[in-house]
Protein backbone atom coordinates (compact mmCIF):
# COMPACT_ATOMS: atom_id res chain seq x y z
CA UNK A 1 -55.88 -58.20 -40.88
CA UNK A 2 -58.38 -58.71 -38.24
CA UNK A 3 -61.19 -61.69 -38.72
CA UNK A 4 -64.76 -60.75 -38.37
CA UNK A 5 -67.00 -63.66 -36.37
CA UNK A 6 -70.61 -63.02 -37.04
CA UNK A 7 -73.81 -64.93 -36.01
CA UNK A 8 -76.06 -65.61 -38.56
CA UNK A 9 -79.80 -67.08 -38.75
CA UNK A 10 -80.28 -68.78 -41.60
CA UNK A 11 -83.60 -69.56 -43.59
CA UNK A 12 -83.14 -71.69 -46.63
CA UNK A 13 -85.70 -72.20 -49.18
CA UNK A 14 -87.05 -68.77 -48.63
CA UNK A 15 -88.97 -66.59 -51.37
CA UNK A 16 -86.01 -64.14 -52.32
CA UNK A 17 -82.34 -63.76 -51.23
CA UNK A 18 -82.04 -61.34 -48.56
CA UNK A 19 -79.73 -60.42 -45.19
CA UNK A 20 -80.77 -57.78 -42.54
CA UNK A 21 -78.94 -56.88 -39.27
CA UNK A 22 -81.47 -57.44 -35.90
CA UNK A 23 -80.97 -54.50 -33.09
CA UNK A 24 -79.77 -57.78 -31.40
CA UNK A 25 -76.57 -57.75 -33.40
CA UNK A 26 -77.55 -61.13 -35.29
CA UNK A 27 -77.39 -61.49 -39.26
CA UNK A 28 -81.04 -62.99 -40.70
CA UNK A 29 -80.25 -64.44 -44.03
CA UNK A 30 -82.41 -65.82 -46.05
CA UNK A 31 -81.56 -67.93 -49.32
CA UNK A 32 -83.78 -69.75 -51.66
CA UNK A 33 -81.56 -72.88 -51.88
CA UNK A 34 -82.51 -75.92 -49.98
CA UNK A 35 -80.60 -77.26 -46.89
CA UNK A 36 -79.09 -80.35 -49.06
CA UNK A 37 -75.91 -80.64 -49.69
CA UNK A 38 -74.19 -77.94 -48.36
CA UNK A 39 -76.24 -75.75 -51.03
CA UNK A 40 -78.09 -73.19 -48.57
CA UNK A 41 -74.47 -72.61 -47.29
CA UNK A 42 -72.57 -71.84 -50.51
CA UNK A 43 -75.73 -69.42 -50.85
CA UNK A 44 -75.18 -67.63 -47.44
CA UNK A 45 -71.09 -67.43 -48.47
CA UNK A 46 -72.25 -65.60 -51.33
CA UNK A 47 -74.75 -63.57 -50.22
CA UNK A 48 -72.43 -62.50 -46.97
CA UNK A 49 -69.93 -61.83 -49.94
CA UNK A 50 -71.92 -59.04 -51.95
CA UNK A 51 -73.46 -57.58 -49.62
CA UNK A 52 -70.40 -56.87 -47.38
CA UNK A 53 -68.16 -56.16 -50.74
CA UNK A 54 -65.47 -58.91 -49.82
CA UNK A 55 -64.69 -61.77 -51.96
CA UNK A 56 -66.41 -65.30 -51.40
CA UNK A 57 -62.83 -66.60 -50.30
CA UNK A 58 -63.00 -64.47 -47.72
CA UNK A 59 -66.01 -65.60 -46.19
CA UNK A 60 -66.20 -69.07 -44.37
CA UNK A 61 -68.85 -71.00 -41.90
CA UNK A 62 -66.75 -71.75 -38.93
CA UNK A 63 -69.39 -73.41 -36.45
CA UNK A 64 -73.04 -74.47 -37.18
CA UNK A 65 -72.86 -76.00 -40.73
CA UNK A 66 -75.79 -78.13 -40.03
CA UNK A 67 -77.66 -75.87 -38.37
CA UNK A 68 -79.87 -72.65 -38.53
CA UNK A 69 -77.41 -70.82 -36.08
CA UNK A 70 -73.92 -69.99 -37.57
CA UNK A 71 -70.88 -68.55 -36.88
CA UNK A 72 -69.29 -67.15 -40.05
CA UNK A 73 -65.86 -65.11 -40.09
CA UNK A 74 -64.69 -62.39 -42.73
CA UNK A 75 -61.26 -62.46 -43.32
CA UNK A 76 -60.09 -59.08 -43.37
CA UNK A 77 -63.07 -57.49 -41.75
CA UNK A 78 -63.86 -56.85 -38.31
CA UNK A 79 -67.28 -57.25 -36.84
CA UNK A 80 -68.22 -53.85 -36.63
CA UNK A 81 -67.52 -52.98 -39.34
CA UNK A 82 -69.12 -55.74 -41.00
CA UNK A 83 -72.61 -54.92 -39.13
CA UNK A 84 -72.09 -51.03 -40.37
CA UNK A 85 -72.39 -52.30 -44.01
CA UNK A 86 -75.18 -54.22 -43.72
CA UNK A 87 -76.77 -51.27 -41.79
CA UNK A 88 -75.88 -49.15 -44.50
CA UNK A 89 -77.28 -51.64 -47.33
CA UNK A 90 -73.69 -52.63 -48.66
């Protein structure tokens, strides 16, 4: 199954959970957990998760951990389609 590399903004410690696709192509996610301790990452793998319908195994950081600027790949999904569910709202 193809893997599905997508670049994602994060904002932790934000108001509400929330993920929107820019015309740019890049993912803006937004989590309430704080950046310590991996936490605001566990809470993007998650949110990724339900909004694309996959589970959170298939869903991993694979560069920027530390950072605001990700890379995170779906297992099993490709990019495209990936950014036509989050168009669609799930």
């Amino acid at each position: 199954m193809p893997a599905g590399d997508l670049t994602v903004r994060l904002t932790p410690r934000a108001d509400r959970d929330a993920v929107a696709l820019d015309d740019d192509g890049v993912i803006r996610a937004r989590v309430t957990a704080p950046p310590v301790d991996g936490q605001a990452n566990a809470a993007l793998v998650k949110l990724l998760a339900k909004a694309l319908g996959v589970p959170k195994s298939r869903v991993s950081i694979v560069r920027g951990a530390s950072g605001r600027d990700k890379v995170v790949r779906v297992d099993g999904l490709s990019t495209a389609d990936a950014h036509a569910l989050l168009r669609s709202g799930g």
